[in-house]
Protein backbone atom coordinates (compact mmCIF):
# COMPACT_ATOMS: atom_id res chain seq x y z
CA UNK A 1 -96.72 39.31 5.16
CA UNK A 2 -95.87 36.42 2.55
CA UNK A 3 -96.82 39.03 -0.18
CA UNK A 4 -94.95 41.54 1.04
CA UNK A 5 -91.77 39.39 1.04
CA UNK A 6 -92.39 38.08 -2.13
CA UNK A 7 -92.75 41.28 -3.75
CA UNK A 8 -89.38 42.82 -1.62
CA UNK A 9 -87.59 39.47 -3.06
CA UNK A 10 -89.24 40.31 -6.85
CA UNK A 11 -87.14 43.94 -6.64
CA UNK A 12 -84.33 42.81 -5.69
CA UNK A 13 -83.89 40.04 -8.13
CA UNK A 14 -84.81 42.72 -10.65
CA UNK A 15 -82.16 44.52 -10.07
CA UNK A 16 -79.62 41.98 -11.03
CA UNK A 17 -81.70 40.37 -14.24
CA UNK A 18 -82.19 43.01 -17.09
CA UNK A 19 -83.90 41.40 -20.51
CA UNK A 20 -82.17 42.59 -23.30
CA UNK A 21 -83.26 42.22 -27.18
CA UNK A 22 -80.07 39.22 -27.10
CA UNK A 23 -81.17 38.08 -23.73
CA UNK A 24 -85.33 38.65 -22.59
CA UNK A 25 -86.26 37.78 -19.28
CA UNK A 26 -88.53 35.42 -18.94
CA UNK A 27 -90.87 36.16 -15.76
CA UNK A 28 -92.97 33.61 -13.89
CA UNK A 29 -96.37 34.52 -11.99
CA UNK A 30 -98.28 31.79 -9.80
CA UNK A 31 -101.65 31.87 -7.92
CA UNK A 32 -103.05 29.72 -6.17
CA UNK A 33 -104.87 28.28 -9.15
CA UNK A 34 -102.89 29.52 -12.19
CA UNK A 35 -99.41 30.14 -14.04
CA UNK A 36 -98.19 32.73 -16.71
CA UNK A 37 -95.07 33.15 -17.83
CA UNK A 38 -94.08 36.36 -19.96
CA UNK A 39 -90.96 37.06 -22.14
CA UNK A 40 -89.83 40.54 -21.72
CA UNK A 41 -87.75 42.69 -23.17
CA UNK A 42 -86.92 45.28 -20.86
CA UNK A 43 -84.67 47.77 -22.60
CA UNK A 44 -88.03 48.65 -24.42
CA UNK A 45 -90.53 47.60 -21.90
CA UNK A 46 -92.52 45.35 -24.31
CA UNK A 47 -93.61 41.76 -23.39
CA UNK A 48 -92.49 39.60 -26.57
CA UNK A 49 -94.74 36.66 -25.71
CA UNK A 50 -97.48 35.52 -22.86
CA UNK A 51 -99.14 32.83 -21.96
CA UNK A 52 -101.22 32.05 -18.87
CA UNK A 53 -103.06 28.65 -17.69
CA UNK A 54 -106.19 30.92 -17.11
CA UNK A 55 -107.79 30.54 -20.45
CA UNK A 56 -106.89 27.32 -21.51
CA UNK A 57 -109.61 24.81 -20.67
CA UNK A 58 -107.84 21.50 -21.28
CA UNK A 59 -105.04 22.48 -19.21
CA UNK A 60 -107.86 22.90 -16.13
CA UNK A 61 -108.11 18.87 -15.78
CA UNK A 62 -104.14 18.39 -14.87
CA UNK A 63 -102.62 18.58 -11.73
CA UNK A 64 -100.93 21.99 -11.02
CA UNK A 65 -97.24 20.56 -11.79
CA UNK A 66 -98.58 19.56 -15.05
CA UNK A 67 -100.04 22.63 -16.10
CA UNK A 68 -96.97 24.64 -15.07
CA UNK A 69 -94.33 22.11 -17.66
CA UNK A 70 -96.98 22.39 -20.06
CA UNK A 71 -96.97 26.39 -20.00
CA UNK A 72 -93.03 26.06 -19.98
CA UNK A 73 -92.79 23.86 -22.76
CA UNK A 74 -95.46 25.98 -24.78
CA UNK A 75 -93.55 29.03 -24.07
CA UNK A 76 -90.19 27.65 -25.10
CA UNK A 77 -91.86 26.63 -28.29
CA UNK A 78 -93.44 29.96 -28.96
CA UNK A 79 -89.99 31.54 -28.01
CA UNK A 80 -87.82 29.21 -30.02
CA UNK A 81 -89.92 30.43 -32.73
CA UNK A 82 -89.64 33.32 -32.60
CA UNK A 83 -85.95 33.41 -32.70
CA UNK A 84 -85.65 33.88 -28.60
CA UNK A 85 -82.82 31.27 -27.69
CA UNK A 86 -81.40 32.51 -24.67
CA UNK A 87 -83.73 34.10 -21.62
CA UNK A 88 -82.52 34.91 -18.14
CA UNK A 89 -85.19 33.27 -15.88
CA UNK A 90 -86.86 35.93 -12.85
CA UNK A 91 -88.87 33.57 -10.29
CA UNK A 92 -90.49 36.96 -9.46
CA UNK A 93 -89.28 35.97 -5.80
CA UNK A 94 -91.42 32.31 -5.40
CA UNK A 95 -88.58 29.48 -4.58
CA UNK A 96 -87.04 27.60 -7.09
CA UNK A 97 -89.58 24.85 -6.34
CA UNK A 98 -92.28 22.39 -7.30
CA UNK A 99 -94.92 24.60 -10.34
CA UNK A 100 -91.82 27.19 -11.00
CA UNK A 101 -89.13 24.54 -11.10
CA UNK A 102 -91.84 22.10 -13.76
CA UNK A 103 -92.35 25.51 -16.01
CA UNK A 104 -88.38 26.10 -16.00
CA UNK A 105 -87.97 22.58 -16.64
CA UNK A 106 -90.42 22.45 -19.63
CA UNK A 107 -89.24 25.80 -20.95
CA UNK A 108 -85.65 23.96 -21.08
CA UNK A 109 -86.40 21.06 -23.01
CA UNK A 110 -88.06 22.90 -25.99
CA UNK A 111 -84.06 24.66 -26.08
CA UNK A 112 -84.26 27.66 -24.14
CA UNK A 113 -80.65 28.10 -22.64
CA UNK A 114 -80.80 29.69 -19.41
């Protein structure tokens, strides 16, 4: 039932946040173990940048909170280099809380503006 929720919250935020090529959205998954957070583009469906706590094997010996700002503040690098300045942030329906609120956190100190 929690997935189901989740997923009926992820559609309906989607409906209100678009990523344009000014604007990407920047979309947050989170297992149990993991984080990724993507940049996308959605006007033509491409993902602009990834990244993913999954295959990095020095993140493995932090606490979860710690991996999750280090993703954000990796992805706001990546993005900031890439000439991304401005993303609107999807939670992909998890609460504004604890591993989502450290990667938004980290993504904002690199610069991102959202």
């Amino acid at each position: 039932m929690k997935l189901i929720g989740r997923k009926r919250r992820h559609i309906r935020i989607k409906k209100k946040i678009r990523g344009t090529p000014e604007r990407p959205r920047l979309c947050v998954f989170r297992s149990n173990r993991h984080i990724a957070a993507q940049i996308i583009d959605d006007t033509q469906h491409r993902v602009l940048l990834g990244l993913s706590s999954a295959k990095d094997k020095q993140l493995q010996k932090k606490k979860k909170i710690e991996i999750a700002k280090e993703i954000g503040l990796r992805i706001g690098k990546l993005a900031i280099e890439k000439g991304i300045t401005q993303v609107a942030f999807d939670r992909a329906g998890y609460r504004y809380h604890g591993r989502v609120k450290a990667l938004a956190d980290g993504a904002r100190e690199t610069g991102l503006k959202f």
